[in-house]
N, C-alpha and C. Protein backbone atom coordinates (compact mmCIF):
# COMPACT_ATOMS: atom_id res chain seq x y z
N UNK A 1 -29.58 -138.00 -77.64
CA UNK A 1 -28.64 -136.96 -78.05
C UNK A 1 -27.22 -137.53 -78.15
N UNK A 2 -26.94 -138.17 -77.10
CA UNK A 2 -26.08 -138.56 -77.17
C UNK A 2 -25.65 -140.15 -77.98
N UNK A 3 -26.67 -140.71 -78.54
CA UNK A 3 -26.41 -141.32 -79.48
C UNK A 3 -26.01 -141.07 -81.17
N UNK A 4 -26.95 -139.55 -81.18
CA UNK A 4 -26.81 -138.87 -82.58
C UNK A 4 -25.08 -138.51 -82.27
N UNK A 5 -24.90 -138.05 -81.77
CA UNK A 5 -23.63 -137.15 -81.68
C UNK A 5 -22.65 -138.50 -82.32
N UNK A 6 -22.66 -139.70 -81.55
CA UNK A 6 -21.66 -140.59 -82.06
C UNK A 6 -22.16 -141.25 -83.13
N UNK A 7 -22.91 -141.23 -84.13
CA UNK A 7 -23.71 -141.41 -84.96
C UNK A 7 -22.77 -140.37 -86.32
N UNK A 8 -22.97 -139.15 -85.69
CA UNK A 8 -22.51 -138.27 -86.28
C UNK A 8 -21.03 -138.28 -86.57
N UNK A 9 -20.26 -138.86 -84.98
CA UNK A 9 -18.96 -139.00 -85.33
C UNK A 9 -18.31 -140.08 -86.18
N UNK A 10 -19.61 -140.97 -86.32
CA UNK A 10 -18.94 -142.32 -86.69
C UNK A 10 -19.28 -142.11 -88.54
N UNK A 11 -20.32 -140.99 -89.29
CA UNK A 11 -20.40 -140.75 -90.23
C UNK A 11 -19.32 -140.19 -90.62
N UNK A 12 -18.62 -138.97 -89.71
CA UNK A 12 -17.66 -138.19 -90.32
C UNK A 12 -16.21 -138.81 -90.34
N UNK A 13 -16.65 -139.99 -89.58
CA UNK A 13 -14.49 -140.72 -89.73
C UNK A 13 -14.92 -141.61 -90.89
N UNK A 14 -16.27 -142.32 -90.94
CA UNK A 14 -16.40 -142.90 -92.21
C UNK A 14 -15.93 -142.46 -93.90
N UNK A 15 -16.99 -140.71 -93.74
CA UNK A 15 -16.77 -140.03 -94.71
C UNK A 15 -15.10 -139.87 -95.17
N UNK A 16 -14.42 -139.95 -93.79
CA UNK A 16 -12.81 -139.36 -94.08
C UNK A 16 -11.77 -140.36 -94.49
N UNK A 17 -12.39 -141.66 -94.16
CA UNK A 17 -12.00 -142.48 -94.37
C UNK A 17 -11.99 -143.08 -96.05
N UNK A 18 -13.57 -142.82 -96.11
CA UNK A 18 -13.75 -142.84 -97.78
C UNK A 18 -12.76 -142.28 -98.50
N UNK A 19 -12.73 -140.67 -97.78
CA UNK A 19 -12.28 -139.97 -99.17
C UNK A 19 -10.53 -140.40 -99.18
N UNK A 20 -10.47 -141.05 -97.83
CA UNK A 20 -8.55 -141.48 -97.78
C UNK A 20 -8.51 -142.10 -99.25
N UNK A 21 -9.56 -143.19 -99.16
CA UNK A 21 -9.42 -144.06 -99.90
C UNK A 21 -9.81 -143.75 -101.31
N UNK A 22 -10.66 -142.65 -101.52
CA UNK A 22 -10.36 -142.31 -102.90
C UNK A 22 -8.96 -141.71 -103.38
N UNK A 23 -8.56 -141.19 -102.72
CA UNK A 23 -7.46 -140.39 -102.77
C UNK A 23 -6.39 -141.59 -103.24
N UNK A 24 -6.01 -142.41 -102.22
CA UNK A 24 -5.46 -143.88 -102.85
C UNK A 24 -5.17 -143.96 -104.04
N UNK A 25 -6.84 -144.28 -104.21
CA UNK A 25 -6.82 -144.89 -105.77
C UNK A 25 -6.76 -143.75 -107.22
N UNK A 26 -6.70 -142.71 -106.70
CA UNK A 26 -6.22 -141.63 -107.54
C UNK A 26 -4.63 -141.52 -107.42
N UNK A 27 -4.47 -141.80 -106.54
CA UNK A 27 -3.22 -141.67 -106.73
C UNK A 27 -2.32 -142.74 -107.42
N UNK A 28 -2.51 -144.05 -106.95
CA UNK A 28 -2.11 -145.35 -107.81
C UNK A 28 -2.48 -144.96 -108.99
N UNK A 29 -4.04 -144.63 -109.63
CA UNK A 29 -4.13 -144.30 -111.29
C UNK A 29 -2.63 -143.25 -111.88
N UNK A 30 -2.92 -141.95 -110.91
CA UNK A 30 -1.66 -141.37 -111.87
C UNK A 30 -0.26 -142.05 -111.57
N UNK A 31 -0.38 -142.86 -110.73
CA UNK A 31 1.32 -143.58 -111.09
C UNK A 31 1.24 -144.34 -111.65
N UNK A 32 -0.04 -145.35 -112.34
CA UNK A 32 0.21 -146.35 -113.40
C UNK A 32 0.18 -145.61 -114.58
N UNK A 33 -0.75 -144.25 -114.81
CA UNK A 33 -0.85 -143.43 -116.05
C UNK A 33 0.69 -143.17 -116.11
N UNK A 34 1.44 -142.58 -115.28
CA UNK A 34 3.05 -142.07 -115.30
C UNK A 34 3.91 -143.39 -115.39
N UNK A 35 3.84 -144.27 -115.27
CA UNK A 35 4.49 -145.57 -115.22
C UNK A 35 4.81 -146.11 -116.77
N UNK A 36 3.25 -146.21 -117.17
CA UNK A 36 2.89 -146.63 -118.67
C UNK A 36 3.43 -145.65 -119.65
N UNK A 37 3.10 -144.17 -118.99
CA UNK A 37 4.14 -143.29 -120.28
C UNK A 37 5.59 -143.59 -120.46
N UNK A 38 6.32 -143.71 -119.33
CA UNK A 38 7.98 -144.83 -119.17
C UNK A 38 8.49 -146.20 -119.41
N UNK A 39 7.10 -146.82 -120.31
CA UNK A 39 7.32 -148.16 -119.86
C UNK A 39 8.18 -148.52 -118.69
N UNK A 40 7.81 -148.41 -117.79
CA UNK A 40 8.07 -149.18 -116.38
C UNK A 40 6.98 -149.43 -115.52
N UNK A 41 7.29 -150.45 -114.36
CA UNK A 41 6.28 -150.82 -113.65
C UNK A 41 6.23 -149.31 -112.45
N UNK A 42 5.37 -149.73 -111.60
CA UNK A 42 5.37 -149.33 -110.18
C UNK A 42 6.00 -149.27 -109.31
N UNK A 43 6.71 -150.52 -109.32
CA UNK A 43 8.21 -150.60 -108.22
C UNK A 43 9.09 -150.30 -109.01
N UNK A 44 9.54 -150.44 -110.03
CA UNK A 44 10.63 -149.62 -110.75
C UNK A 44 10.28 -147.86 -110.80
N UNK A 45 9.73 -147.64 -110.89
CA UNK A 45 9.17 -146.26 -110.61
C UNK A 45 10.05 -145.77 -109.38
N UNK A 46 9.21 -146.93 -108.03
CA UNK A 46 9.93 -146.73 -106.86
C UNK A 46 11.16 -146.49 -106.78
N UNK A 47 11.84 -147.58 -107.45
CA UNK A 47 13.03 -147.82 -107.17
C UNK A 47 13.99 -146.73 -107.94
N UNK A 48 13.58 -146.32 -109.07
CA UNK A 48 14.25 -145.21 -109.85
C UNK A 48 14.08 -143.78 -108.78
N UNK A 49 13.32 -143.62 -108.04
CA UNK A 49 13.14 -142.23 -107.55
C UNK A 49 14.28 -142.64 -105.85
N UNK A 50 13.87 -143.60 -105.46
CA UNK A 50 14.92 -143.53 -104.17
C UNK A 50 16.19 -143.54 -104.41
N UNK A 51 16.09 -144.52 -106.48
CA UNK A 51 17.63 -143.93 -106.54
C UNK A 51 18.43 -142.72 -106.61
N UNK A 52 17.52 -142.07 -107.23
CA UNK A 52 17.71 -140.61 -107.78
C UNK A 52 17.73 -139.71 -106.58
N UNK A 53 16.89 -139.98 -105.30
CA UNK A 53 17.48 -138.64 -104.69
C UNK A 53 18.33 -139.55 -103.41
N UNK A 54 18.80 -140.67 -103.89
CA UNK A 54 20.34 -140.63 -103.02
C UNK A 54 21.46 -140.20 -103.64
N UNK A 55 21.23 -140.04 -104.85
CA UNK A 55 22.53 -139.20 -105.34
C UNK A 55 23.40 -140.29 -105.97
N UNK A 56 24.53 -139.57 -105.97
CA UNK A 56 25.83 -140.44 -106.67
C UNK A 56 26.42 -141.69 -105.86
N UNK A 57 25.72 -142.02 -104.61
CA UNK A 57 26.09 -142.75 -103.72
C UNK A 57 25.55 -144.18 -104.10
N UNK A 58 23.99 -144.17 -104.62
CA UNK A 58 23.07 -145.24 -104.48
C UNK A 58 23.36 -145.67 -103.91
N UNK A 59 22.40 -146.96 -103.66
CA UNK A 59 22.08 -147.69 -102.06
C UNK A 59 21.98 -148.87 -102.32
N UNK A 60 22.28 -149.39 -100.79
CA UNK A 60 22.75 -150.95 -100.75
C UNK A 60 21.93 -152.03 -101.17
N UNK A 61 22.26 -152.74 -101.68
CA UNK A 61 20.85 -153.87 -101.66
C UNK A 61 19.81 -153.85 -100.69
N UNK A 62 20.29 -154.10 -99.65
CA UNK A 62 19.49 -154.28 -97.95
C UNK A 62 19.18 -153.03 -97.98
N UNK A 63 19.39 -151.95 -97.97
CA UNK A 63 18.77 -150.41 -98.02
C UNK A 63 17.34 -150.67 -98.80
N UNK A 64 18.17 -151.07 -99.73
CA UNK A 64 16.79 -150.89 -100.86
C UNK A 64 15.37 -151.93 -100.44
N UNK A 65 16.09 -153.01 -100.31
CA UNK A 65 15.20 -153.96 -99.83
C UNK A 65 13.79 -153.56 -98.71
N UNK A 66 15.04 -153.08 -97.49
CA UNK A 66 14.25 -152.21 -96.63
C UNK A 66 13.32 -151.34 -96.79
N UNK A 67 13.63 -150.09 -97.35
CA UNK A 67 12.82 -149.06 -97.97
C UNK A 67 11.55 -149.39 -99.00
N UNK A 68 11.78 -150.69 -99.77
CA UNK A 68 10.53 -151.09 -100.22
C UNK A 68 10.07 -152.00 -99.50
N UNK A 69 10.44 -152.71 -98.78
CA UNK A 69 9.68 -153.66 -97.79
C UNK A 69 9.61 -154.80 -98.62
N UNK A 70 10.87 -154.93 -99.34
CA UNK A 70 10.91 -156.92 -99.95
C UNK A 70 11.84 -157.15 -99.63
N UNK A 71 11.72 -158.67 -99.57
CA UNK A 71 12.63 -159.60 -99.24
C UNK A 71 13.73 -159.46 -99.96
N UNK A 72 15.08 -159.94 -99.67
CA UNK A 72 16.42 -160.08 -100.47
C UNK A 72 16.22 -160.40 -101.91
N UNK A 73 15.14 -161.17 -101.57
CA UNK A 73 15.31 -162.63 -103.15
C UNK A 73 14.50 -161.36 -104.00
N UNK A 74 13.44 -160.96 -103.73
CA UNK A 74 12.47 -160.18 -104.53
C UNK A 74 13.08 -158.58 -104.82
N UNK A 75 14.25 -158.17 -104.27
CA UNK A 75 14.94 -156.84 -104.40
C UNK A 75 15.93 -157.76 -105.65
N UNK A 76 16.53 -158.69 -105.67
CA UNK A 76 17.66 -159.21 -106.23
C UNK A 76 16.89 -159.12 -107.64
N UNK A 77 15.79 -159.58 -107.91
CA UNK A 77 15.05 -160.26 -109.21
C UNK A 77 14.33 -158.75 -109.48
N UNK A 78 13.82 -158.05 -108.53
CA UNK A 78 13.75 -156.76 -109.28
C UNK A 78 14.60 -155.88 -110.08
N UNK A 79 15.72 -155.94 -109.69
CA UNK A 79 17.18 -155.51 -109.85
C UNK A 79 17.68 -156.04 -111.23
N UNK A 80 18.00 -157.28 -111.09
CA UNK A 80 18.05 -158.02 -112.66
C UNK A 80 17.56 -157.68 -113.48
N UNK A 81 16.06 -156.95 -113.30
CA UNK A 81 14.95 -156.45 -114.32
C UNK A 81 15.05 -155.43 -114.89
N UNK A 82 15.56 -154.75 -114.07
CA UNK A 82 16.03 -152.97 -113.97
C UNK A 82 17.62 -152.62 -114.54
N UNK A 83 18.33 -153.90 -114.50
CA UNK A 83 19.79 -153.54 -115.34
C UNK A 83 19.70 -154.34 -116.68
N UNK A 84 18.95 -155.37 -116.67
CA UNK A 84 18.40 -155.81 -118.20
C UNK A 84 18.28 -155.06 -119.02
N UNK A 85 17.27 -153.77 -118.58
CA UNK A 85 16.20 -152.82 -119.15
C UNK A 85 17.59 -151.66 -119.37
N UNK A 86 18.28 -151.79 -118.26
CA UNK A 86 19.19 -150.34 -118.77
C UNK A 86 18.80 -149.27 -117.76
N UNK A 87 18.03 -149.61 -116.76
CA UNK A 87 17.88 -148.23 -115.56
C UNK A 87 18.66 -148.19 -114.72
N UNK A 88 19.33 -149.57 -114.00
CA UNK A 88 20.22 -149.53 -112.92
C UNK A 88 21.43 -150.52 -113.13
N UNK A 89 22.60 -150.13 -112.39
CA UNK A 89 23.48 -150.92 -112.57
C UNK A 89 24.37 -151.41 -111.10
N UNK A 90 24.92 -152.11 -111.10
CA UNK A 90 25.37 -152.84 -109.33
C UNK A 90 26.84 -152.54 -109.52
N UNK A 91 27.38 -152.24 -108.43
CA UNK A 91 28.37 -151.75 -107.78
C UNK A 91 28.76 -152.54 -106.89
N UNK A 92 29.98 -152.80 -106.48
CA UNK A 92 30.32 -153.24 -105.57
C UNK A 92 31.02 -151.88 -104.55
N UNK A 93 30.74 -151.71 -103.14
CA UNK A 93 31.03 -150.86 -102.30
C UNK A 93 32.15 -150.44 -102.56
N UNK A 94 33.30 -149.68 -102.36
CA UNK A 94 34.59 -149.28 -102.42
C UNK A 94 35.21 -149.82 -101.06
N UNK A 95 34.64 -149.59 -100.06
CA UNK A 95 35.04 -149.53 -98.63
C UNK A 95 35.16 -151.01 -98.50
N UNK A 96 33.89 -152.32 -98.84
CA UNK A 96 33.59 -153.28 -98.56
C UNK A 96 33.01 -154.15 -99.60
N UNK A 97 33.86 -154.57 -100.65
CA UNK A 97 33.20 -155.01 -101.64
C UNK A 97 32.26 -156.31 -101.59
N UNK A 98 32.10 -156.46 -100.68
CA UNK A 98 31.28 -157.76 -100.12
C UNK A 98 29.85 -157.55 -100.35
N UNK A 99 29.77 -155.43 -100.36
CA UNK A 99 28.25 -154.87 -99.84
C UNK A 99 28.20 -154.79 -101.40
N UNK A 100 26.73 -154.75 -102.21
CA UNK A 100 26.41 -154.42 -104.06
C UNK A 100 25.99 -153.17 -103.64
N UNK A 101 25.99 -152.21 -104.22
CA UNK A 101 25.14 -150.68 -104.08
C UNK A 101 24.65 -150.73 -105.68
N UNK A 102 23.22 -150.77 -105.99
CA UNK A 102 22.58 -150.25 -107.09
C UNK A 102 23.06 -148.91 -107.33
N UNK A 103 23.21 -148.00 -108.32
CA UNK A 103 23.32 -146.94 -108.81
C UNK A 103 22.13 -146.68 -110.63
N UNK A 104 21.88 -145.65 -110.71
CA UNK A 104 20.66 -145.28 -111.52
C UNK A 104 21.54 -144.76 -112.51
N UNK A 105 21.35 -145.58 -114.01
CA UNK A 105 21.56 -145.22 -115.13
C UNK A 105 21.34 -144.03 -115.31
N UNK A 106 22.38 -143.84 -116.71
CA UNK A 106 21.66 -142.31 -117.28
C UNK A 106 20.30 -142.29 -118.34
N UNK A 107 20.14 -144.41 -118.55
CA UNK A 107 18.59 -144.15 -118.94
C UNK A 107 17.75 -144.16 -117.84
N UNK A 108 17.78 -144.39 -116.25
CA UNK A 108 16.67 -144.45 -115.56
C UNK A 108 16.75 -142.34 -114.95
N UNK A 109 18.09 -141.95 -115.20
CA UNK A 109 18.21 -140.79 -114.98
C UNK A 109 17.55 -139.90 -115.55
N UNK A 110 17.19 -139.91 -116.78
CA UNK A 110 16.59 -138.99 -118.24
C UNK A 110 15.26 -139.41 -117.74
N UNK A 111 14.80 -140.35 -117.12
CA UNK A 111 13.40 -140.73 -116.69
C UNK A 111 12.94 -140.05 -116.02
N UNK A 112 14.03 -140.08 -114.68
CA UNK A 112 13.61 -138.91 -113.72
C UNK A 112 13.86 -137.85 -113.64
N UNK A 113 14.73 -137.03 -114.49
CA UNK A 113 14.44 -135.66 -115.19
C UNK A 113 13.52 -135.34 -115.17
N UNK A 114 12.91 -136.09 -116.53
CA UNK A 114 11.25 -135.76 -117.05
C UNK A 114 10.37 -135.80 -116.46
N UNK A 115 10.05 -136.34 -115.57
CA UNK A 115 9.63 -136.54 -114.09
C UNK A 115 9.66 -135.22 -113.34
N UNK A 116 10.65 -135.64 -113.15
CA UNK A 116 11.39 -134.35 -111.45
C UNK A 116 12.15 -132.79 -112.62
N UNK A 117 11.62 -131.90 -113.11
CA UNK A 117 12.63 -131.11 -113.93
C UNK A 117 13.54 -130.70 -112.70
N UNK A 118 13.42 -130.33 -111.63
CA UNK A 118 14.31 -130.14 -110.51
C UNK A 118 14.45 -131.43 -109.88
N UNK A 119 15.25 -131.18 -108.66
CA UNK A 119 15.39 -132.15 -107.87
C UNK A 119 14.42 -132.09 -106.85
N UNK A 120 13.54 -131.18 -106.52
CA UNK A 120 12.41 -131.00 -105.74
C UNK A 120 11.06 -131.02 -106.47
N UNK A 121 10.73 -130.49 -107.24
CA UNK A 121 9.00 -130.69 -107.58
C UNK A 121 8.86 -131.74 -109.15
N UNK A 122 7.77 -132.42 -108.69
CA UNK A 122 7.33 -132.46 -109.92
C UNK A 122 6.71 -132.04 -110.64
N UNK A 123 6.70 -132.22 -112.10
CA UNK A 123 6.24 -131.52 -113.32
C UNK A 123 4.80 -131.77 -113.21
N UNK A 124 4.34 -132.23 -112.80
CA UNK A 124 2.60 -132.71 -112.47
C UNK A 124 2.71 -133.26 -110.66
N UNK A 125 2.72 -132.07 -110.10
CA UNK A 125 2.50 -132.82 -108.92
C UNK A 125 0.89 -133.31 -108.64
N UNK A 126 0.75 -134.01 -108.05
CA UNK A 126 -0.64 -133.98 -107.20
C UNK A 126 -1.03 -133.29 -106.09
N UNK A 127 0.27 -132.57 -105.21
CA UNK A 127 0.12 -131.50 -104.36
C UNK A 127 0.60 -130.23 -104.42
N UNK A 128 0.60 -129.91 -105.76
CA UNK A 128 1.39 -128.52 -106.25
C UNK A 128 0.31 -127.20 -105.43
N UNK A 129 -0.85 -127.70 -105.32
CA UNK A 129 -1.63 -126.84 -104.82
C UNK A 129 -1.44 -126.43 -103.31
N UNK A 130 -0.85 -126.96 -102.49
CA UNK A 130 -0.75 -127.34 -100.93
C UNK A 130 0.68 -126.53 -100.80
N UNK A 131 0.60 -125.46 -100.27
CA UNK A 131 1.77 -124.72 -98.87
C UNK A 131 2.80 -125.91 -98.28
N UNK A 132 4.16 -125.68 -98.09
CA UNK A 132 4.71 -126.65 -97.48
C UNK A 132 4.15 -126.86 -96.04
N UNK A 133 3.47 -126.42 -95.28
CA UNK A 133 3.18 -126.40 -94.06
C UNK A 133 1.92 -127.03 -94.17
N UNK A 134 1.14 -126.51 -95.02
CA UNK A 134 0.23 -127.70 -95.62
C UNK A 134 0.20 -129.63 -95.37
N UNK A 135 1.49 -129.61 -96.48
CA UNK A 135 1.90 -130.91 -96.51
C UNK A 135 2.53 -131.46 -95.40
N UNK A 136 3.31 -130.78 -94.52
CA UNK A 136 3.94 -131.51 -93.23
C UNK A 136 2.96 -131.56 -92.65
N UNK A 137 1.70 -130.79 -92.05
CA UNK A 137 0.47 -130.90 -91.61
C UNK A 137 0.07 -132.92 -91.82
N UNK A 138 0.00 -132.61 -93.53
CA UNK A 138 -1.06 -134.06 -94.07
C UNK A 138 -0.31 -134.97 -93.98
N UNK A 139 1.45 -134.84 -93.96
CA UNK A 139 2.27 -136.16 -93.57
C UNK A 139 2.18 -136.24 -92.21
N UNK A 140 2.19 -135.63 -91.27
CA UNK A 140 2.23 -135.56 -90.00
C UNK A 140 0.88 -136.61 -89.75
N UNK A 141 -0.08 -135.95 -90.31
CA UNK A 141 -1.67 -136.64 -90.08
C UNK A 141 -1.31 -138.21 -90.65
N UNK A 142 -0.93 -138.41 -91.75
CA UNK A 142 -0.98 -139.47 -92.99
C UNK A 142 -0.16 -140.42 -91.49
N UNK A 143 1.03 -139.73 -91.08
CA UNK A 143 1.88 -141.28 -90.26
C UNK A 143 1.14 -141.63 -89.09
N UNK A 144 0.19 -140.40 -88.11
CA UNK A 144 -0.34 -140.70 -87.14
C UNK A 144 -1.48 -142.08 -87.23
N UNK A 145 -2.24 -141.56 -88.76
CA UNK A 145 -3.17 -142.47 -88.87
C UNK A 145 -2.44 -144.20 -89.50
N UNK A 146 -1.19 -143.57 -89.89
CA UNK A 146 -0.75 -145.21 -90.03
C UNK A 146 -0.71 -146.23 -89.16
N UNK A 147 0.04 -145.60 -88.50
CA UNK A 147 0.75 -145.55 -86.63
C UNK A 147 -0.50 -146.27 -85.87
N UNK A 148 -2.00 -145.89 -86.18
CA UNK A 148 -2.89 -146.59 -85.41
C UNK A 148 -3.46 -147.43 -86.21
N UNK A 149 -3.34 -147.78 -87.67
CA UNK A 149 -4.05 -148.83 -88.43
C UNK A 149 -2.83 -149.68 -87.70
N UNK A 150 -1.58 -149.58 -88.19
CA UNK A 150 -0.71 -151.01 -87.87
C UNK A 150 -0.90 -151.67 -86.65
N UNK A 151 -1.10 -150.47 -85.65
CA UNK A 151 -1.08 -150.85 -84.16
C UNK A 151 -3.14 -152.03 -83.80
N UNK A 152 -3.87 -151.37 -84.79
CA UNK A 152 -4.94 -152.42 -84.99
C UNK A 152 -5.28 -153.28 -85.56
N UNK A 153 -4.39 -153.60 -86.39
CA UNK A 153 -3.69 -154.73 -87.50
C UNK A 153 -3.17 -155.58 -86.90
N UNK A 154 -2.39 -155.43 -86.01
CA UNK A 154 -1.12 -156.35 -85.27
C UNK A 154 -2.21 -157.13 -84.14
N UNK A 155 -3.40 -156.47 -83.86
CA UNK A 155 -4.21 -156.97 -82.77
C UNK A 155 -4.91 -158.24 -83.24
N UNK A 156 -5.29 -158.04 -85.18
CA UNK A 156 -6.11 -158.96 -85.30
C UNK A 156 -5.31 -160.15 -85.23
């Protein structure tokens, strides 16, 4: 009995685990489907939306760096790519001109319009269906279960 039972439990974290992972890869599809309608990549994607809801301020190199989790050199050469193209442009701080702050064109802006018609939902969400209490629920869940992959990651 007591073997079925963990049998049972070990089917149903499997099953949940699966469907994490379909979910994933549905989700990467509609951001390369949404990517490809913008000609832009994935991390420009990224990088256009963290610009957009910091506002008129945009953010520091090292901000940015941070928030996507690359290195200096690989934020710098993304960046180059992205003011080439006409989405972002570099600033030097007011306070400290030493610091660059990216800021988001008004072509990476018209992007995320079409995108975002507000500054809160999107025009195709993938969770338009879900209650806000809903979603703090599945982020709440989503960081707990991060929180213990990293912490079993770091072991191997």
């Amino acid at each position: 009995m007591e073997k079925d039972n963990q049998n049972n439990k070990l089917e149903n974290d499997l099953d949940i685990l699966k469907e994490i992972f379909i979910v994933l890869k549905l989700t990467n599809k509609y951001y390369r489907i949404l990517c490809q309608k913008f000609n832009i990549t994935e991390m420009q994607f990224e990088v256009l939306y963290l610009l957009h809801i910091s506002g008129d301020n945009g953010l520091k190199m090292s901000e940015l760096g941070y928030k996507l989790e690359m290195a200096r050199s690989g934020v710098t050469l993304l960046v180059d790519k992205m003011a080439l193209a006409g989405l972002v442009k570099r600033r030097a701080d007011v306070e400290d001109r030493r610091i660059i702050k990216v800021m988001i064109t008004e072509k990476g802006n018209e992007i995320m319009k079409e995108i975002f018609p507000s500054d809160e939902i999107f025009k195709v969400s993938s969770l338009d269906f879900m209650q806000q209490d809903e979603k703090e629920l599945l982020c709440k869940l989503i960081i707990k279960t991060k929180e213990k992959l990293v912490s079993k990651v770091s072991m191997v």
